[in-house]
Protein backbone atom coordinates (compact mmCIF):
# COMPACT_ATOMS: atom_id res chain seq x y z
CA UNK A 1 -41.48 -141.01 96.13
CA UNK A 2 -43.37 -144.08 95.31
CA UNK A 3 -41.69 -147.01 93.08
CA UNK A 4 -42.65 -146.90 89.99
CA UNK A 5 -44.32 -150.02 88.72
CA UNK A 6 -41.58 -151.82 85.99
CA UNK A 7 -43.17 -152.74 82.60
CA UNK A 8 -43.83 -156.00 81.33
CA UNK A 9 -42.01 -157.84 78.90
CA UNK A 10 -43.94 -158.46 76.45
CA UNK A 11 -43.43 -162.49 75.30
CA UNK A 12 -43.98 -162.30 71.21
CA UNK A 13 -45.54 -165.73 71.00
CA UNK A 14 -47.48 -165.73 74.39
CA UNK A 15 -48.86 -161.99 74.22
CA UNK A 16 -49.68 -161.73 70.12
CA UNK A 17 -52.98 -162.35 70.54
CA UNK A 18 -53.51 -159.82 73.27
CA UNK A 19 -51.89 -157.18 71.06
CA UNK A 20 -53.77 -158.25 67.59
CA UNK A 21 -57.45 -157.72 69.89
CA UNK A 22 -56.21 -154.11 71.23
CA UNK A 23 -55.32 -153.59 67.50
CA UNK A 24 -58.46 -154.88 66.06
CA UNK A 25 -60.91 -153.18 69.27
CA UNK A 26 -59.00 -149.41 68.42
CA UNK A 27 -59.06 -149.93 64.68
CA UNK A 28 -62.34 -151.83 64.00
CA UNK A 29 -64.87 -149.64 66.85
CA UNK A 30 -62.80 -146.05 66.87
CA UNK A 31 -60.91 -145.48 64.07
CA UNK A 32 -63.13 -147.17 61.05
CA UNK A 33 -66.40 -147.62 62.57
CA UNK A 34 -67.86 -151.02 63.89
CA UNK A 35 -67.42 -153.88 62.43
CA UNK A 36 -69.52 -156.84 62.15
CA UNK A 37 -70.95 -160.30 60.17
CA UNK A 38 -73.65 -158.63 58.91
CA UNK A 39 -71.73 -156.35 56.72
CA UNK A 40 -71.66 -156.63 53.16
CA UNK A 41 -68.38 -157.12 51.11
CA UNK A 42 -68.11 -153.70 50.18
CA UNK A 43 -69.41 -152.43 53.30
CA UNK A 44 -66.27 -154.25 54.68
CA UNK A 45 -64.15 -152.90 52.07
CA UNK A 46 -64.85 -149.62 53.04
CA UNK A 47 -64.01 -150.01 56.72
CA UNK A 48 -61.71 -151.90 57.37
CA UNK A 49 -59.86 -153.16 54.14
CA UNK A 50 -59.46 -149.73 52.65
CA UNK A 51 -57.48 -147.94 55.66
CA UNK A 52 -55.50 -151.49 56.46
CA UNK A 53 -54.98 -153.22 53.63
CA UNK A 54 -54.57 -150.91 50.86
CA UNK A 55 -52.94 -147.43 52.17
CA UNK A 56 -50.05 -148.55 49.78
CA UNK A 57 -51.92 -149.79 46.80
CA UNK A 58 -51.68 -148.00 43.46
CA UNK A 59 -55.18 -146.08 42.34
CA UNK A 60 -55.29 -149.20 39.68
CA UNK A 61 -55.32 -151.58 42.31
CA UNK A 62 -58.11 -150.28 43.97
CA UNK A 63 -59.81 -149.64 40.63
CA UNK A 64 -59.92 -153.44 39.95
CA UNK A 65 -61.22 -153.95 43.46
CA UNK A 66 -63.91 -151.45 42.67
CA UNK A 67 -65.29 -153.18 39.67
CA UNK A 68 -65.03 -156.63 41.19
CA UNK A 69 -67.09 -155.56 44.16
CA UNK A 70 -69.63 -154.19 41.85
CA UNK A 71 -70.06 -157.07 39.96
CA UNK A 72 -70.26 -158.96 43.09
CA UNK A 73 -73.37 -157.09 44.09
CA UNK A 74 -74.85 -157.09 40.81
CA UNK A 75 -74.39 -161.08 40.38
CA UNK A 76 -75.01 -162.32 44.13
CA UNK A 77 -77.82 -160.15 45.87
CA UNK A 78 -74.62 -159.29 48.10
CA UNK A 79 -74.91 -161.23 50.58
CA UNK A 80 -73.75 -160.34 54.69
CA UNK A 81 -70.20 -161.36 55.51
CA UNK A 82 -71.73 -164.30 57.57
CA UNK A 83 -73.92 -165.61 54.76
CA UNK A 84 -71.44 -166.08 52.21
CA UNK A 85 -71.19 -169.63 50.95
CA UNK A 86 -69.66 -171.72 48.89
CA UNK A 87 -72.27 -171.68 46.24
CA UNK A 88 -72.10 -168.07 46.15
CA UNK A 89 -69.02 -167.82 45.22
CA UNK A 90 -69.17 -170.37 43.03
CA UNK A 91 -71.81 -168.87 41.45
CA UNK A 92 -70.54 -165.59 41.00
CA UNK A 93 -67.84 -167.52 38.60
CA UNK A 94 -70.90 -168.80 36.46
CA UNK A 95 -72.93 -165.92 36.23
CA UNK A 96 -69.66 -163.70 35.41
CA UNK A 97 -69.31 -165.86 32.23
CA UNK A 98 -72.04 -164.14 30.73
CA UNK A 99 -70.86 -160.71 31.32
CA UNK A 100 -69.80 -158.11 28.50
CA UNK A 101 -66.47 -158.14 27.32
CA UNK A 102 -64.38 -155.63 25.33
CA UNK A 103 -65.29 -154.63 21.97
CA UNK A 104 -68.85 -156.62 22.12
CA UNK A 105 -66.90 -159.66 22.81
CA UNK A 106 -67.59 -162.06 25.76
CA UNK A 107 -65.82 -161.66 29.13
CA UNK A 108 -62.36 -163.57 29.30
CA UNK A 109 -61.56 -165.88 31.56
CA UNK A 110 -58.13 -164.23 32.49
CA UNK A 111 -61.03 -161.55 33.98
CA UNK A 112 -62.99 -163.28 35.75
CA UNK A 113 -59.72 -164.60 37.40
CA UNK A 114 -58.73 -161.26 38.33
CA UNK A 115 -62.10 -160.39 39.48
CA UNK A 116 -61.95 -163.39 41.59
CA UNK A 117 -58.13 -162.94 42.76
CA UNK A 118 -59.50 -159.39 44.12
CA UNK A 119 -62.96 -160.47 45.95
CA UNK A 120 -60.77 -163.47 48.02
CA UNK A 121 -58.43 -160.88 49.29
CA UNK A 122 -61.11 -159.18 50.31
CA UNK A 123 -63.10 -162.10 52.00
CA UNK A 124 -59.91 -163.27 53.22
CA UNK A 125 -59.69 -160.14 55.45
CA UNK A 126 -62.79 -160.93 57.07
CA UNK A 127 -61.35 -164.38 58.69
CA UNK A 128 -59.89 -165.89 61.18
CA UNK A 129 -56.15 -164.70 59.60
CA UNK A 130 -54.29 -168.46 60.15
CA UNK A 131 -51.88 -167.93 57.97
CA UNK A 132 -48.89 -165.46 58.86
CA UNK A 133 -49.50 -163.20 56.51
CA UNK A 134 -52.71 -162.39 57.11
CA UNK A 135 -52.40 -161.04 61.40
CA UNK A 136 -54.33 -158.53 60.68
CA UNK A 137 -57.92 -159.56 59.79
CA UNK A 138 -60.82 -158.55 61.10
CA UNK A 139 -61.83 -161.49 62.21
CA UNK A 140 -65.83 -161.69 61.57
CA UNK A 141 -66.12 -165.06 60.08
CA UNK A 142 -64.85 -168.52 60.99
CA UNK A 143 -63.85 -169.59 57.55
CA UNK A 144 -63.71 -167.41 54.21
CA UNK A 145 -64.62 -169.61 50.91
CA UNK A 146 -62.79 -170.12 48.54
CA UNK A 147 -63.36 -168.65 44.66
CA UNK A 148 -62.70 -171.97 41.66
CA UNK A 149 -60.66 -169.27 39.82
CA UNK A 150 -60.99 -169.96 36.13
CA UNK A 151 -57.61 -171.20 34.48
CA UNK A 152 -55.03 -169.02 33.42
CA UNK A 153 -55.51 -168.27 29.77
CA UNK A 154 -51.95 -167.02 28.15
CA UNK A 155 -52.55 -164.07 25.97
CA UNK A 156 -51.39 -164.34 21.96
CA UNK A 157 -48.61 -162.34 22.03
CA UNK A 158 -48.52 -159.12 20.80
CA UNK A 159 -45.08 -157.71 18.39
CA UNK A 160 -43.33 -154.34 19.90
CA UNK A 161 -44.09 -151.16 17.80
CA UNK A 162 -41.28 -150.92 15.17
CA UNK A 163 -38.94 -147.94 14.56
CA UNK A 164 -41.23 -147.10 11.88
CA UNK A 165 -43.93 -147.22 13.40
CA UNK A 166 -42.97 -145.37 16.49
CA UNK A 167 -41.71 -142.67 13.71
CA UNK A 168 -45.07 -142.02 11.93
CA UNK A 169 -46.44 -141.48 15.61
CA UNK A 170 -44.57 -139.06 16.55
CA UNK A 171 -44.65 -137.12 12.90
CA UNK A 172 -48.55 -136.98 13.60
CA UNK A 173 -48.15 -135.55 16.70
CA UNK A 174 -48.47 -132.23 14.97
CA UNK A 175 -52.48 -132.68 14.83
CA UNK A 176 -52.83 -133.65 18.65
CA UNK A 177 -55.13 -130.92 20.13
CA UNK A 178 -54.95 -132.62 24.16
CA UNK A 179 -54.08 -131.40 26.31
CA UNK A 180 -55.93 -128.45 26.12
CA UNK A 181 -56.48 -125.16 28.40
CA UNK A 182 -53.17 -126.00 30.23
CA UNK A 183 -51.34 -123.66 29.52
CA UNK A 184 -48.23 -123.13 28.44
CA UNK A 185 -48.32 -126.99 27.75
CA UNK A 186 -48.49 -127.51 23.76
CA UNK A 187 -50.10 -130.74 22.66
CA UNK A 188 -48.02 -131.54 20.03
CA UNK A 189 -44.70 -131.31 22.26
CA UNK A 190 -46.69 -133.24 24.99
CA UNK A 191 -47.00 -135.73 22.96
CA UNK A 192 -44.31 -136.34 21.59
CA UNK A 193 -42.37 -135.88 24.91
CA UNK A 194 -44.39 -138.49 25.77
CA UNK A 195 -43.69 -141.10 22.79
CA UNK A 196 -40.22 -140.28 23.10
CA UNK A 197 -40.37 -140.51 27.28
CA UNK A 198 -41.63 -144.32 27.29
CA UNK A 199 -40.00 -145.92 24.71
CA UNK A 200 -36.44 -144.67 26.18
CA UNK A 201 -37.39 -145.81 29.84
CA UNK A 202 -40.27 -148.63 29.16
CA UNK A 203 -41.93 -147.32 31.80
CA UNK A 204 -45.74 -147.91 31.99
CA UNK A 205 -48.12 -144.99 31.04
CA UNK A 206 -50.17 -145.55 34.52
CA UNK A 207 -47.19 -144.95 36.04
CA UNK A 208 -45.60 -142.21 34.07
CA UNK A 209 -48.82 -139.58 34.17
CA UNK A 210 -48.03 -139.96 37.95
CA UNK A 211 -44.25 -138.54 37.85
CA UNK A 212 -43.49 -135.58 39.31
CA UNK A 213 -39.75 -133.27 38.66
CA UNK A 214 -38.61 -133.72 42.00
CA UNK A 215 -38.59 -137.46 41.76
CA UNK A 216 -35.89 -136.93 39.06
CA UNK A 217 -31.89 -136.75 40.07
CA UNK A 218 -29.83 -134.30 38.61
CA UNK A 219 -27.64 -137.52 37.29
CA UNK A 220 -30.96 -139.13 35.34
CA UNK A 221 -32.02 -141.42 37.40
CA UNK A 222 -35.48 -141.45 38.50
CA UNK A 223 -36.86 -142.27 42.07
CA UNK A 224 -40.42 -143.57 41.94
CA UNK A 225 -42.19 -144.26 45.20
CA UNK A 226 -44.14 -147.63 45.66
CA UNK A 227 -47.63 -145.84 45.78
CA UNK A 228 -47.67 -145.35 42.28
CA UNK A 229 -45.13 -148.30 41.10
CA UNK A 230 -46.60 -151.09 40.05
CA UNK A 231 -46.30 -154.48 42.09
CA UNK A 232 -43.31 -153.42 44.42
CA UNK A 233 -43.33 -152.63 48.28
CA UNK A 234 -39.76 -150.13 47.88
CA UNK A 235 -40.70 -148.89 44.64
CA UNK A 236 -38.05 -147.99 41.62
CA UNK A 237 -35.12 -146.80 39.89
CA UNK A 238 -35.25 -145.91 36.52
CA UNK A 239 -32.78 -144.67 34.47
CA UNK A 240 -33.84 -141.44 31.65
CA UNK A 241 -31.28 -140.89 28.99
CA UNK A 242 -30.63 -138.06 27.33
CA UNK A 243 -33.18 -138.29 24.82
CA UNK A 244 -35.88 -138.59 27.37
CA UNK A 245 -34.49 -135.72 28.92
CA UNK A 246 -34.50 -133.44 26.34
CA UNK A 247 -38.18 -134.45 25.12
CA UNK A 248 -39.42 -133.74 28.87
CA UNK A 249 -37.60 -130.29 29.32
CA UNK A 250 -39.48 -128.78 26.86
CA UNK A 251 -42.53 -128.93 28.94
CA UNK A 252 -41.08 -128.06 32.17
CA UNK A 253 -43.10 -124.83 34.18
CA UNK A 254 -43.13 -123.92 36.96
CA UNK A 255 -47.08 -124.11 37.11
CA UNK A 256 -47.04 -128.29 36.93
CA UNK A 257 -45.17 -130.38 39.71
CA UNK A 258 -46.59 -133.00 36.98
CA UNK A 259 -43.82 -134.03 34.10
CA UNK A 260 -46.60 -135.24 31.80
CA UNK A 261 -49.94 -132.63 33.33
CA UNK A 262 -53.19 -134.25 32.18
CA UNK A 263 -56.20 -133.26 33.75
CA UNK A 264 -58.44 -135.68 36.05
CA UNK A 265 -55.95 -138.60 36.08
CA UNK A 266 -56.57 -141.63 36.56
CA UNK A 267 -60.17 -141.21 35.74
CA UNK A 268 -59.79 -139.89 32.25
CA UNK A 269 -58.11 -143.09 31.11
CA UNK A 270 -60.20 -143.45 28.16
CA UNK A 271 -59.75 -140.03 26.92
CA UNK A 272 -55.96 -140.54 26.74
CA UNK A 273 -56.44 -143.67 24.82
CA UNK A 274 -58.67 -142.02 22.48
CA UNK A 275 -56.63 -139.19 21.58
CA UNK A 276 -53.87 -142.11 20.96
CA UNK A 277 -56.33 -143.98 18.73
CA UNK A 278 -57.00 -141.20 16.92
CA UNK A 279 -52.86 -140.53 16.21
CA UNK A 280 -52.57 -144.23 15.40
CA UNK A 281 -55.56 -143.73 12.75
CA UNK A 282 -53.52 -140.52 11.15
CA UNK A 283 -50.00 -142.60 11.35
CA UNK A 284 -51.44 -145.32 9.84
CA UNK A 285 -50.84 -147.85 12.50
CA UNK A 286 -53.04 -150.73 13.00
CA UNK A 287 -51.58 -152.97 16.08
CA UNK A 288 -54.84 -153.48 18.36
CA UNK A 289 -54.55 -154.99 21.65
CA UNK A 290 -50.97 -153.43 22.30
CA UNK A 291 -51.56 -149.34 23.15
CA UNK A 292 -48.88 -147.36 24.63
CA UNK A 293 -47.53 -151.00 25.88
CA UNK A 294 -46.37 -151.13 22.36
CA UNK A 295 -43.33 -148.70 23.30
CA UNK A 296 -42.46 -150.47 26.56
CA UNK A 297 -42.17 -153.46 24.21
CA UNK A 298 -39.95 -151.66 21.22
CA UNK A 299 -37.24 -150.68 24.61
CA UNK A 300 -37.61 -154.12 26.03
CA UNK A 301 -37.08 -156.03 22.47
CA UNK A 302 -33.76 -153.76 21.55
CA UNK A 303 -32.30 -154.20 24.96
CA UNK A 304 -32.57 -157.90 24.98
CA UNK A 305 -30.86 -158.05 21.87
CA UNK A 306 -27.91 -156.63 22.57
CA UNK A 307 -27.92 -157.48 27.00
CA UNK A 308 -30.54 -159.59 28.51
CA UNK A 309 -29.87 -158.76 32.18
CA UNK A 310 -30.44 -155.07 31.39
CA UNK A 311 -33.59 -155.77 29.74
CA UNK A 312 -34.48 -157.02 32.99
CA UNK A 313 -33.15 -154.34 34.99
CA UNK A 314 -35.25 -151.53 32.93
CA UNK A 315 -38.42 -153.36 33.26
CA UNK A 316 -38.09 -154.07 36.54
CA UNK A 317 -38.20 -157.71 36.79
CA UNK A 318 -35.13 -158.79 38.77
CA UNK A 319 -36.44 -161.60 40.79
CA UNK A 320 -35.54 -160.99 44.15
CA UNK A 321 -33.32 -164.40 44.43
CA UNK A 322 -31.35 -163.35 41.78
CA UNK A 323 -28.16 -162.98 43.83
CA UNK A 324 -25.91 -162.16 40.60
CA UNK A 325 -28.40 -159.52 39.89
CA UNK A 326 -28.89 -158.01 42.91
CA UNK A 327 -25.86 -158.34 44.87
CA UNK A 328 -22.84 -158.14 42.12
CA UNK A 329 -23.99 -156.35 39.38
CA UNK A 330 -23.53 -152.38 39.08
CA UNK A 331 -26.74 -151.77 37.52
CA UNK A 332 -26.81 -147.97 37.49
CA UNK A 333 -23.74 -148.55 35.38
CA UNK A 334 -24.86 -151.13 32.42
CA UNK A 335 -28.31 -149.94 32.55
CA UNK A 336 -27.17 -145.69 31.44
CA UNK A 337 -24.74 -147.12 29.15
CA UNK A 338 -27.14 -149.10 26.94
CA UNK A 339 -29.97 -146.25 26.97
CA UNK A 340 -27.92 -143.81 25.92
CA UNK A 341 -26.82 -145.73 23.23
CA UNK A 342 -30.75 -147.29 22.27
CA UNK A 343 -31.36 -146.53 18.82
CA UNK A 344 -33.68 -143.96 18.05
CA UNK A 345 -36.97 -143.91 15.52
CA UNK A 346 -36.39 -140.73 12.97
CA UNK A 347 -39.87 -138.34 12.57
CA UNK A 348 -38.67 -135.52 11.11
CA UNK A 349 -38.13 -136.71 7.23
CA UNK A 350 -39.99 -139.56 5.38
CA UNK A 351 -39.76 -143.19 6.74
CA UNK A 352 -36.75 -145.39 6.47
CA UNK A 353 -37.87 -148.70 5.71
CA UNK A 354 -34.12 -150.09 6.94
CA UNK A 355 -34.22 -148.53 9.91
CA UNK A 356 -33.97 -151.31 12.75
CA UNK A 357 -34.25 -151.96 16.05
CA UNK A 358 -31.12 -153.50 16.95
CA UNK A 359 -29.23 -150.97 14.59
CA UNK A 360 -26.81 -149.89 17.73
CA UNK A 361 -24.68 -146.93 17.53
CA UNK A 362 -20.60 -148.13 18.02
C-alpha cells in the first residue's frame, strides 16, 4: 500500500490569501455567476452581495438597499463598477436633495444619509477588502469612493401614546374590518391582540407580524431569531406577560403558524398603516409621525420610571460592554416581574382622565 501523502498545515497569515481567491473563484464564476468591473451596482448587488453579504439581513434591510439602488440608477446613468468616481457619488448626494419627501415635503437629510450608508456598503464590497472586516469582497475595483454623507439631523421627539389614548384605540377596534377572508381570524380581536401585544412587550411591528407560536416558551418568554430581529447577529429574548398572552390566545388556530396572520407581509406595509390611520381617525387620536412606535414608547416610558435597566433590557439596548448588565444581572427575573405588573389602559367603559402611566399596581 502506497503512503499516503500528509496534508499541509495551513499557516493563517501566510495561506489567507490563497484561501480568500479559491473562495472568491467558486463563489464569484460557479455559484453566482461571473463577476466583473463592468457590472453595474445593482448588477453587483444581485450576484454577489445578495448571497454573501445579506443571507442574514432582515427583509427591511434589503428593502432600504432596494430603494437606494434605484435611486442610484435614476440619479447617476448607473455607471459600471469601474467607472464610478468621486463626482458621482458626490453627485448623487446633490441631485438626491431634490427628491420627494413624505407628505409633499422635501427629502430629509437623515435619508439621504441612509441612502448613502446603504450604496457604500455596497461599493465597499466591490474593493480591494483592506480592512478586516471586509475579507470577503469581490475584489473588482482598486479603490471604492467614498459618499460626503449629509449630517445627522436629530429628529424632534415624539411623546409615547398615553393610557388614554391607547384606550380609545382599542375601544374602536370594534369597526376594524382587516384582516379579512382569513378565517377564523376576527378583525376586531386581531386588533386589539395586537394593541395590547406591543405595548406589553415594546416590540416593533416589523418584527412582530413575523412571529410565529413555536418561537414562544411555555414560561413566556419569546425566542426571536436574528433574521427577523432588528440590528442583532444572535437575535432576542423577550419577555410576554400575561396580558399579552391572553390577547394572543384568542387568535390561536391551527391554520396560522403566524401569531399576528396578515396577508402579503412585508409588502402590504401601507395597508396596515392605513387601517391604523383610519382607527386613530375614529379614536380621535392625532399624534403624526409616531404610528404603532407610539406603543413601544408608552412600555418604554412606564418602565423607566419605575427601573431604568429594565427599560433597557425590554428594548433591547444593552450595550454589549455593559458588564453589570450582561454578566450579573438576572434579567429573565426583573424583566417578568415589572411586565406583569405594567399598568394597563382600560377600553371597555368611558375614559379615565386620571388614569396614568406610572400608576403601578403594589
Amino acid at each position: 500500500m502506497s503512503e499516503q501523502p500528509k496534508k499541509k498545515r495551513l499557516d493563517h497569515d501566510q495561506d489567507e490569501p490563497q484561501i480568500l481567491s479559491i473562495f472568491r473563484a467558486d463563489t464569484s464564476q460557479q455559484r453566482f455567476g461571473q463577476l466583473s468591473p463592468s457590472m453595474t451596482l445593482g448588477q453587483f448587488y444581485d450576484a454577489y452581495v445578495l448571497p454573501v453579504w445579506r443571507t442574514a439581513s432582515s427583509t427591511k434591510t434589503m428593502a432600504i438597499d432596494q430603494a437606494a439602488l434605484n435611486h442610484w440608477a435614476s440619479l447617476t446613468g448607473d455607471p459600471p463598477l469601474d467607472a464610478i468616481s468621486a463626482y458621482d457619488t458626490a453627485a448623487f448626494v446633490e441631485r438626491a436633495k431634490l427628491l420627494p419627501g413624505k407628505n409633499g415635503r422635501p427629502i430629509s437629510p437623515n435619508t439621504i444619509r441612509k441612502h448613502c450608508t446603504a450604496l457604500q456598503f455596497i461599493l465597499d464590497r466591490a474593493g480591494p477588502g483592506d480592512d478586516r472586516r471586509l475579507r470577503n469582497t469581490a475584489r473588482l475595483i482598486d479603490r471604492p469612493p467614498g459618499f460626503q454623507r449629509p449630517k445627522y439631523r436629530k429628529p424632534p421627539t415624539i411623546g409615547a401614546l398615553s393610557l388614554l389614548e391607547i384606550g380609545r384605540w382599542m375601544r374602536v377596534c370594534d369597526q376594524a374590518n382587516t384582516p379579512a377572508r382569513m378565517r377564523p381570524v376576527v378583525p376586531t380581536k386581531w386588533w386589539r391582540a395586537l394593541v395590547t401585544f406591543l405595548y406589553n412587550t415594546a416590540l416593533r411591528i416589523e418584527t412582530t407580524l413575523y412571529l410565529e407560536w413555536d418561537m414562544l416558551a411555555e414560561d413566556g418568554w419569546l425566542t426571536i431569531p436574528p433574521e427577523i430581529y432588528k440590528g442583532r447577529e444572535h437575535g432576542g429574548e423577550f419577555y410576554v406577560n400575561r396580558h399579552a398572552r391572553a390577547a394572543i390566545e384568542s387568535l390561536r388556530h391551527w391554520r396560522f403558524q403566524e401569531i399576528f396572520p396578515w396577508k402579503n407581509w412585508p409588502n402590504s406595509a401601507s395597508w396596515l398603516h392605513e387601517q391604523r390611520r383610519r382607527l386613530w381617525k375614529a379614536a380621535k387620536i392625532n399624534r403624526p409621525g409616531i404610528g404603532f412606535h407610539g406603543l413601544r414608547k408608552a412600555c418604554e416610558t412606564a418602565l423607566a420610571g419605575r427601573n431604568e435597566l429594565v427599560a433597557r433590557f425590554v428594548a433591547g439596548h444593552v450595550a454589549g460592554d455593559d458588564i453589570l448588565a450582561n454578566h450579573y444581572v438576572d434579567h429573565r427575573q426583573i424583566v417578568g416581574e415589572h411586565l406583569e405588573q405594567l399598568p394597563q389602559p382600560t377600553w371597555r367603559h368611558d375614559d379615565n382622565p386620571n388614569q396614568m402611566m406610572f400608576d403601578w399596581a403594589s
